[in-house]
Every structure is written in C-alpha cells, then in structure tokens.
C-alpha atoms as a PDB file:
ATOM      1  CA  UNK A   1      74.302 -38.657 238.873  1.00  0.00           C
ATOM      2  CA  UNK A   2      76.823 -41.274 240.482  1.00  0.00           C
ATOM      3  CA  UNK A   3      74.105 -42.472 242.838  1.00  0.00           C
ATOM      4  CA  UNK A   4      72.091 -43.448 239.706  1.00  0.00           C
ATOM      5  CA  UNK A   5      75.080 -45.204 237.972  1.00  0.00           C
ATOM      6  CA  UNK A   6      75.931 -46.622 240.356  1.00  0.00           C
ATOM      7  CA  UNK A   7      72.456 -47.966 241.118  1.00  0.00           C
ATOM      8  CA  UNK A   8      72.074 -48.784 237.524  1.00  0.00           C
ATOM      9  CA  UNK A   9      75.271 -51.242 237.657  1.00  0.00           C
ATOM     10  CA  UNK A  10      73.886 -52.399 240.559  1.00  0.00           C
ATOM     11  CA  UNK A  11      70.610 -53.317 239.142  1.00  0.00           C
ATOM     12  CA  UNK A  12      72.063 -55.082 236.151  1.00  0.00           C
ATOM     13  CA  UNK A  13      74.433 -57.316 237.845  1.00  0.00           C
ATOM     14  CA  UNK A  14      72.318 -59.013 240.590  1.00  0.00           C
ATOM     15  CA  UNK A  15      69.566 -59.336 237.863  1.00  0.00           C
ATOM     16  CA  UNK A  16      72.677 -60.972 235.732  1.00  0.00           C
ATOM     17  CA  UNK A  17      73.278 -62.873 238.693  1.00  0.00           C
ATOM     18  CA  UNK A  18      69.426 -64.182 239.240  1.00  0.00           C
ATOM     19  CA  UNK A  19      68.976 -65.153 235.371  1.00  0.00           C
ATOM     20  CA  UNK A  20      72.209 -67.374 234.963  1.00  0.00           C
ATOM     21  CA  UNK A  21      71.480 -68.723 238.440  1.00  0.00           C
ATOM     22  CA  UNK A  22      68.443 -69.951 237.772  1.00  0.00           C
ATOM     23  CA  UNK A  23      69.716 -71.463 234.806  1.00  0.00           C
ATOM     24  CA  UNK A  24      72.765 -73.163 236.102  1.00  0.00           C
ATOM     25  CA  UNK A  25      75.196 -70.871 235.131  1.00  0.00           C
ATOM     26  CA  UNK A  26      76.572 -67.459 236.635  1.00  0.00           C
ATOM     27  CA  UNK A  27      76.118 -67.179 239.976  1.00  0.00           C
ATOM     28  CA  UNK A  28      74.472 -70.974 241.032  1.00  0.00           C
ATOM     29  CA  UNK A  29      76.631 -72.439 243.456  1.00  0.00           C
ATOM     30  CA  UNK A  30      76.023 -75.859 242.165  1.00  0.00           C
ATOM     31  CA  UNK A  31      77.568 -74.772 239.328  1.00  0.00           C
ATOM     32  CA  UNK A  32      80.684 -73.416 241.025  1.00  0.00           C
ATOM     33  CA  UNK A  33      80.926 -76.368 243.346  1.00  0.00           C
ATOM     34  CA  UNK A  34      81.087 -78.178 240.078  1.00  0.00           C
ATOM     35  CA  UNK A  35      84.042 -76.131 238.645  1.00  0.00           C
ATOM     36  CA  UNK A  36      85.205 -76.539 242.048  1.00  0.00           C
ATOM     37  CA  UNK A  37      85.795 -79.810 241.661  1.00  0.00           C
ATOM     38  CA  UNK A  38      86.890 -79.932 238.200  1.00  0.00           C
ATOM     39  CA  UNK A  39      89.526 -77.475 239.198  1.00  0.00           C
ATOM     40  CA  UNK A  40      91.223 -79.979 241.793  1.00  0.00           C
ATOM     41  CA  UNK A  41      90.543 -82.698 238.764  1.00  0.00           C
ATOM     42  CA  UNK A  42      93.210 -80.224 237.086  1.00  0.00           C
ATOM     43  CA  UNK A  43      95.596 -80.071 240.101  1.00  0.00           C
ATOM     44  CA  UNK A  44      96.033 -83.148 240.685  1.00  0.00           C
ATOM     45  CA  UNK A  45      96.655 -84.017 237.351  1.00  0.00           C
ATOM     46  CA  UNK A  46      99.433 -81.734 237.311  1.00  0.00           C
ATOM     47  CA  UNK A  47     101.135 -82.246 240.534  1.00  0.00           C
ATOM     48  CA  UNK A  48     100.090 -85.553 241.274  1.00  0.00           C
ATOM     49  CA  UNK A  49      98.773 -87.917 238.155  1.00  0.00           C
ATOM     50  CA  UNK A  50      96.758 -90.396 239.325  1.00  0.00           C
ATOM     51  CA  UNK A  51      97.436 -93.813 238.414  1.00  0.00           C
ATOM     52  CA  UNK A  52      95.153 -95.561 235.420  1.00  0.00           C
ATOM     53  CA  UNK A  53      94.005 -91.655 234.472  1.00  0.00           C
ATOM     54  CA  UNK A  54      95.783 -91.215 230.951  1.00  0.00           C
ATOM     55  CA  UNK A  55      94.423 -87.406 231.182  1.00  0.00           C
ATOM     56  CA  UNK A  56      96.366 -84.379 231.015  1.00  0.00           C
ATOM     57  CA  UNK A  57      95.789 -81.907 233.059  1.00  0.00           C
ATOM     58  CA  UNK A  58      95.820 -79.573 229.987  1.00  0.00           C
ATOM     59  CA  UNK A  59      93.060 -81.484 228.734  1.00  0.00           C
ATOM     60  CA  UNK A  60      90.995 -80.685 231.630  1.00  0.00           C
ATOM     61  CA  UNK A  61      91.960 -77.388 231.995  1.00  0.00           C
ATOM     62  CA  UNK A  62      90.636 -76.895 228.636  1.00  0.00           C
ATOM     63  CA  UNK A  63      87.516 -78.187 229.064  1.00  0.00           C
ATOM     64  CA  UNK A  64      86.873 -76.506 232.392  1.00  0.00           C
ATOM     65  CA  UNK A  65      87.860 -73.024 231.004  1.00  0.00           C
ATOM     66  CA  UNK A  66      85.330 -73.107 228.297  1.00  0.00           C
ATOM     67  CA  UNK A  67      82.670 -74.086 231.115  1.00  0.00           C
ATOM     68  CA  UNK A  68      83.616 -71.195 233.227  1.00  0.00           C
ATOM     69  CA  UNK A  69      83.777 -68.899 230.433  1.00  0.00           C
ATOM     70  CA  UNK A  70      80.013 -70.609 229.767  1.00  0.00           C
ATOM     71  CA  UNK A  71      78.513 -69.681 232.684  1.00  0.00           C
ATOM     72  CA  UNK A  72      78.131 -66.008 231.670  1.00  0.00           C
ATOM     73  CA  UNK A  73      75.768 -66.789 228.573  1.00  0.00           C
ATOM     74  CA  UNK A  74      72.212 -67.491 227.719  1.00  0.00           C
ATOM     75  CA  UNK A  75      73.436 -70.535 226.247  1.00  0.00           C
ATOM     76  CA  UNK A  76      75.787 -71.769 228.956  1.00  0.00           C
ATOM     77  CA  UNK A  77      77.521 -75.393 228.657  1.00  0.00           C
ATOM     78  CA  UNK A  78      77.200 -76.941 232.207  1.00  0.00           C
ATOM     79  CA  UNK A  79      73.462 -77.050 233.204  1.00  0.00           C
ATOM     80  CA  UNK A  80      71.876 -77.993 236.108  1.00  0.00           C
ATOM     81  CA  UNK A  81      68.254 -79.228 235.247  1.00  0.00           C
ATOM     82  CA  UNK A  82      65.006 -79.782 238.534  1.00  0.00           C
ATOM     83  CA  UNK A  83      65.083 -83.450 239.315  1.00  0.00           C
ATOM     84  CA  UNK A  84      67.000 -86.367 240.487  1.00  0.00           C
ATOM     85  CA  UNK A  85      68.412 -87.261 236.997  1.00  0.00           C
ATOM     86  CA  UNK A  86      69.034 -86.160 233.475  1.00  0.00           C
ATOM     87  CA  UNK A  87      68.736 -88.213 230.533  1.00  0.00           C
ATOM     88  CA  UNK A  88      71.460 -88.787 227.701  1.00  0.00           C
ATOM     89  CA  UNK A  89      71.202 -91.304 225.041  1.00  0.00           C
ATOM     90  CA  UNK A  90      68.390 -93.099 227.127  1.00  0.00           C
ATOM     91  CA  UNK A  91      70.201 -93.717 230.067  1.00  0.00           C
ATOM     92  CA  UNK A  92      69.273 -91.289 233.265  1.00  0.00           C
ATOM     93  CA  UNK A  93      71.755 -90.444 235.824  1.00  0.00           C
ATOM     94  CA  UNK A  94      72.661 -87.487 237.849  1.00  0.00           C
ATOM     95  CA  UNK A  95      74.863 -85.961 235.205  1.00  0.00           C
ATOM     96  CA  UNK A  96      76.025 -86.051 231.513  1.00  0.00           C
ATOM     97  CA  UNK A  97      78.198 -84.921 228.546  1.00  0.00           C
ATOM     98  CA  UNK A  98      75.167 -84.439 225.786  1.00  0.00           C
ATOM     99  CA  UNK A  99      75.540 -82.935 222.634  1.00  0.00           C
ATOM    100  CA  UNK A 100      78.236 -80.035 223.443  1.00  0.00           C
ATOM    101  CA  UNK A 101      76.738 -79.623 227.402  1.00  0.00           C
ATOM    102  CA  UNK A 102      77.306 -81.643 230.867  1.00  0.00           C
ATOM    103  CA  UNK A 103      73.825 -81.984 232.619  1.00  0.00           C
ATOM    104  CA  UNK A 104      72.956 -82.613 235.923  1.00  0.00           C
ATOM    105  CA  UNK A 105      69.979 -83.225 237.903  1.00  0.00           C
ATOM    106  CA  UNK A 106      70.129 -80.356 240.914  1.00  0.00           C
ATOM    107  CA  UNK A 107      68.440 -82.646 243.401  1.00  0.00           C
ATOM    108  CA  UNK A 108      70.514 -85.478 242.673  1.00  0.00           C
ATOM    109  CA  UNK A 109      73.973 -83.188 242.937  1.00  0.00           C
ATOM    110  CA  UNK A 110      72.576 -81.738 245.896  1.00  0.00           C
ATOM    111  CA  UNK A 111      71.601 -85.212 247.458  1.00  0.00           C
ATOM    112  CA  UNK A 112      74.717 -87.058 246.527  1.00  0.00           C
ATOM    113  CA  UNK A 113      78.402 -87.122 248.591  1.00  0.00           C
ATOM    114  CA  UNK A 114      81.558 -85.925 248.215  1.00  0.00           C
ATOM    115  CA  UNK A 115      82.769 -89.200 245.868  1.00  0.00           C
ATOM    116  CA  UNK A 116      79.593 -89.208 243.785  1.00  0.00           C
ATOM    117  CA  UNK A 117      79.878 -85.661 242.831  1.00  0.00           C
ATOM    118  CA  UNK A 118      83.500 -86.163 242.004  1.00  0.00           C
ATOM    119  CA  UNK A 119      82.835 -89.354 239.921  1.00  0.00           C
ATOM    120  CA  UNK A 120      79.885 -87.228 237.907  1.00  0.00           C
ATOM    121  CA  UNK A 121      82.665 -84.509 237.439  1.00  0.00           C
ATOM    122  CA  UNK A 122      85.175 -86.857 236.244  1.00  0.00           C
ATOM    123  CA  UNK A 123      82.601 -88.948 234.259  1.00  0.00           C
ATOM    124  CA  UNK A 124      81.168 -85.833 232.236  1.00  0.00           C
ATOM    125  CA  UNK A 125      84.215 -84.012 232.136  1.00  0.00           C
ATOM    126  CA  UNK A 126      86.423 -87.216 230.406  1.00  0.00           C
ATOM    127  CA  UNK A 127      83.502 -88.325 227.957  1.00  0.00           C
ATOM    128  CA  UNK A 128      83.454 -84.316 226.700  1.00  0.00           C
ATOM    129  CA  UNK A 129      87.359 -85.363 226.457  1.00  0.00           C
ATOM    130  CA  UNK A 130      87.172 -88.316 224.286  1.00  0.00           C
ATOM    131  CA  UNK A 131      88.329 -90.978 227.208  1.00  0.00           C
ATOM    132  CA  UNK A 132      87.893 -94.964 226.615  1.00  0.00           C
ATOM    133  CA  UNK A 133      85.881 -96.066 229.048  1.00  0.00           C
ATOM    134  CA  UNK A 134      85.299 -93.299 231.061  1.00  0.00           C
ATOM    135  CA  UNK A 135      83.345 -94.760 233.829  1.00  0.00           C
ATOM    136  CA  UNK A 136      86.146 -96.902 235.239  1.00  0.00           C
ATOM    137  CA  UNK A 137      88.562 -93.970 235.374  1.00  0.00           C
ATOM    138  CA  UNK A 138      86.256 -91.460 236.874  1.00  0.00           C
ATOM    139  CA  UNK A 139      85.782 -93.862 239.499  1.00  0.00           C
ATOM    140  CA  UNK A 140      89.790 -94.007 239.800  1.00  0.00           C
ATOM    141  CA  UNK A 141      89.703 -89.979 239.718  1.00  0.00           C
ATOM    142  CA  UNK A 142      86.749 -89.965 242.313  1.00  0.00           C
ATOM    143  CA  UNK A 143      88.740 -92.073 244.735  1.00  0.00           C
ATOM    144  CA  UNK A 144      92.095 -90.186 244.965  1.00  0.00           C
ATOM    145  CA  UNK A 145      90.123 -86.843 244.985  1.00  0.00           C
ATOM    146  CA  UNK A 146      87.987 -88.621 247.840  1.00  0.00           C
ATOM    147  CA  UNK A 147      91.001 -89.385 250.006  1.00  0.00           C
ATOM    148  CA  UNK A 148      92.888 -86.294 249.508  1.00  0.00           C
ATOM    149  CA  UNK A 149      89.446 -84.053 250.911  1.00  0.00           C
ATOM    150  CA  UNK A 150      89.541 -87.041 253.875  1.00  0.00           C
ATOM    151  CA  UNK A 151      92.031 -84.329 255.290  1.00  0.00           C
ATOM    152  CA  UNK A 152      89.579 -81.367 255.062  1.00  0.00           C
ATOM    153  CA  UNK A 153      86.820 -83.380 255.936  1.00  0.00           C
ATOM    154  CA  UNK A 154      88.186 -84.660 259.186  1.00  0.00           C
ATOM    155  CA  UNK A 155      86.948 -82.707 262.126  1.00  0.00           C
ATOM    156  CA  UNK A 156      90.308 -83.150 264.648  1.00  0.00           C
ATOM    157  CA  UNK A 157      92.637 -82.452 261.371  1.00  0.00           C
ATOM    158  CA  UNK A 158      94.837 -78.950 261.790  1.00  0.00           C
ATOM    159  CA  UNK A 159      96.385 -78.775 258.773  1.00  0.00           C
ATOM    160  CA  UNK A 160      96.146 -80.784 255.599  1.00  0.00           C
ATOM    161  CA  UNK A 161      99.884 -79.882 253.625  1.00  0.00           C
ATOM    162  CA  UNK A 162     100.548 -81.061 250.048  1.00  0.00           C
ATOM    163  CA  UNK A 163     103.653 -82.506 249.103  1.00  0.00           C
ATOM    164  CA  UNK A 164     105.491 -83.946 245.991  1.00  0.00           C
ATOM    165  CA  UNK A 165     104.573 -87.792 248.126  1.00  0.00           C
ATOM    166  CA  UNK A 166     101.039 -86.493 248.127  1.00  0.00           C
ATOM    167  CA  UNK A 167      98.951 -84.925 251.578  1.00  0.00           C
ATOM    168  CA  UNK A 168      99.532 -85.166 254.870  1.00  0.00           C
ATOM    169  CA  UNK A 169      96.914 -84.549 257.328  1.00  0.00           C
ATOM    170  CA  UNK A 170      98.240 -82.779 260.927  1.00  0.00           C
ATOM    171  CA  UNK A 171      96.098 -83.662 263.288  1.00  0.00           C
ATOM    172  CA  UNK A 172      95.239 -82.892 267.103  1.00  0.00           C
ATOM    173  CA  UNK A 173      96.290 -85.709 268.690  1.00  0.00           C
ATOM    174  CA  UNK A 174      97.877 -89.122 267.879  1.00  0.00           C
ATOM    175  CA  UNK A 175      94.450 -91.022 268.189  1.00  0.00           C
ATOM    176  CA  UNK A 176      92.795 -88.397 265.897  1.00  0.00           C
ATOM    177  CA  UNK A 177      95.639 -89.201 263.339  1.00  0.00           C
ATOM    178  CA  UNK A 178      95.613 -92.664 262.919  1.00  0.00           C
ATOM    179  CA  UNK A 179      92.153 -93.078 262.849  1.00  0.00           C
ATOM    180  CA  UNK A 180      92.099 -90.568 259.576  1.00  0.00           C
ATOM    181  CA  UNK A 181      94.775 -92.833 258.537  1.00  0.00           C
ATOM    182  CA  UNK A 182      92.532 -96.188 258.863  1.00  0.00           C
ATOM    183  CA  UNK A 183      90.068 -94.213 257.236  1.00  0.00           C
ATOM    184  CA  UNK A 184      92.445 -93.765 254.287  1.00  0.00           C
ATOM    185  CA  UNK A 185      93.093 -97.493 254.528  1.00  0.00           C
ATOM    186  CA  UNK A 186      89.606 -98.360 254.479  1.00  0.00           C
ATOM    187  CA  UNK A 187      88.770 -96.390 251.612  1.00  0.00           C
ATOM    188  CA  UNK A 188      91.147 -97.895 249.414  1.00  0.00           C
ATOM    189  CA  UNK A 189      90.525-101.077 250.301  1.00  0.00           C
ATOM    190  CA  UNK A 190      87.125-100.662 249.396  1.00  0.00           C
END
C-alpha cells in the first residue's frame, strides 16, 4: 500500500512538473533563471540601491512573489513563449509586461547574455511596477547587476565577498585581479 502512494505522489508531481514546464512556469529553468535574477534585482535594492533606480526593493519583492507563487498554476504570470520575440502593444522584443503577464521569447532568453537578460528582467519587472521610463533604468539596473556577477563570472576569481562598499572579487594572483578590475572599468565606461 505505501509502494502505491508513494508511486502515486510520484506520478503526480513530475507530471506537475512536465505541464508547468512546458508552459513556462513550475519547473522550466528559464523561468527560475528569471526569478533568479529578479531576486538579486531585490538584493541589491536593499543592501545596495543603485543610483538613478527610484525602486524599492519592497516593490520588487512584491512583484516577484506573486510570479513565484504563479508558476504553480494553469494560468501562470511569467511566460516563456517558442521564438525569438514576443509582441506587446506592437512592438516585439525578447520580453514584456502585457496585460497582467511578463513574456518572453525562449530562444531569445536563451540566446541573449548575462546584461540582456538582466535588462529584460528589470525592463518587465519596473513597467509591471509603474516606473517612468523604464527602459533607461533597467539599463542602469542591468549594469550594476552586470558588474557585480563580473566576480562570479571570472574564471581566476576565489571568492567574490559582499560588503556595505559593494563586492570584492579575491582573486588568484595579482595579474588575475587587476585585469577583473579593468574589466570593471571598461564596463562602466561603456
């Protein structure tokens, strides 16, 4: 009798798991890479505001709860559509707040880079908010979360430790740290 239960539970979860995936909810790891990212969106807010982002980190923790709560519907409000863009109000891109729901093309997530995905994140995530202008300050949002992953990203880095004065990367060698700190340099100069 426990052997069937227990297959029964079994049954019913990874079938859960295979409907909201294909979907773009539940299990589909675009999905959670996007609440990944949203999450740091949070964090950063709240340890670290970034300059020019007049967004609580409430705010986004809002929002991002009600996605992850989402994800476990029929209905669920972050959805990953086939294709290289989605279309909102005419315009196409690879994601969008429309009508209650962020969409985003799969191929075009999956395709895209670390500052891209962060910037459709950001972009979605503060038009759902109510932001002015929310390209220009997903682009701000982008850019810090950019530089602060430069630490993870870096293949000689050690250790990557935040701090009230922001991250520090701990690298190898001396020659693998400063060039993660031209890097740095270079990317906000750009």
């Amino acid at each position: 009798m426990k052997m069937l239960m227990s297959l029964l539970i079994l049954f019913s979860a990874s079938s859960a798991f295979a409907t909201f995936g294909k979907e773009g909810g539940g299990g589909d790891p675009l999905a959670l890479k996007f609440i990944e990212i949203s999450r740091r969106m949070e964090y950063r807010q709240l340890n670290s505001p970034v300059l020019g982002v007049d967004v609580s980190s409430a705010a986004i923790k809002e929002k991002v709860d009600f996605l992850l709560s989402s994800l476990d519907h029929q209905a669920p409000a972050l959805i990953f559509q086939e294709g290289k863009t989605v279309s909102c109000d005419g315009a196409n891109s690879i994601g969008c707040f429309d009508r209650g729901r962020i969409l985003v093309a799969r191929e075009g997530w999956s395709q895209a880079g670390s500052n891209t995905r962060a910037k459709v994140v950001a972009e979605t995530i503060f038009t759902w908010i109510g932001v002015s202008e929310p390209e220009s300050v997903a682009t701000l949002m982008a850019n810090a979360l950019d530089k602060a992953n430069l630490c993870d990203r870096h293949p000689m880095v050690i250790n990557a430790v935040v701090s009230g004065s922001g991250r520090k990367c701990e690298a190898y060698d001396e020659p693998a740290l400063a060039e993660i700190q031209r890097l740095i340099l270079q990317m906000e100069n750009e």
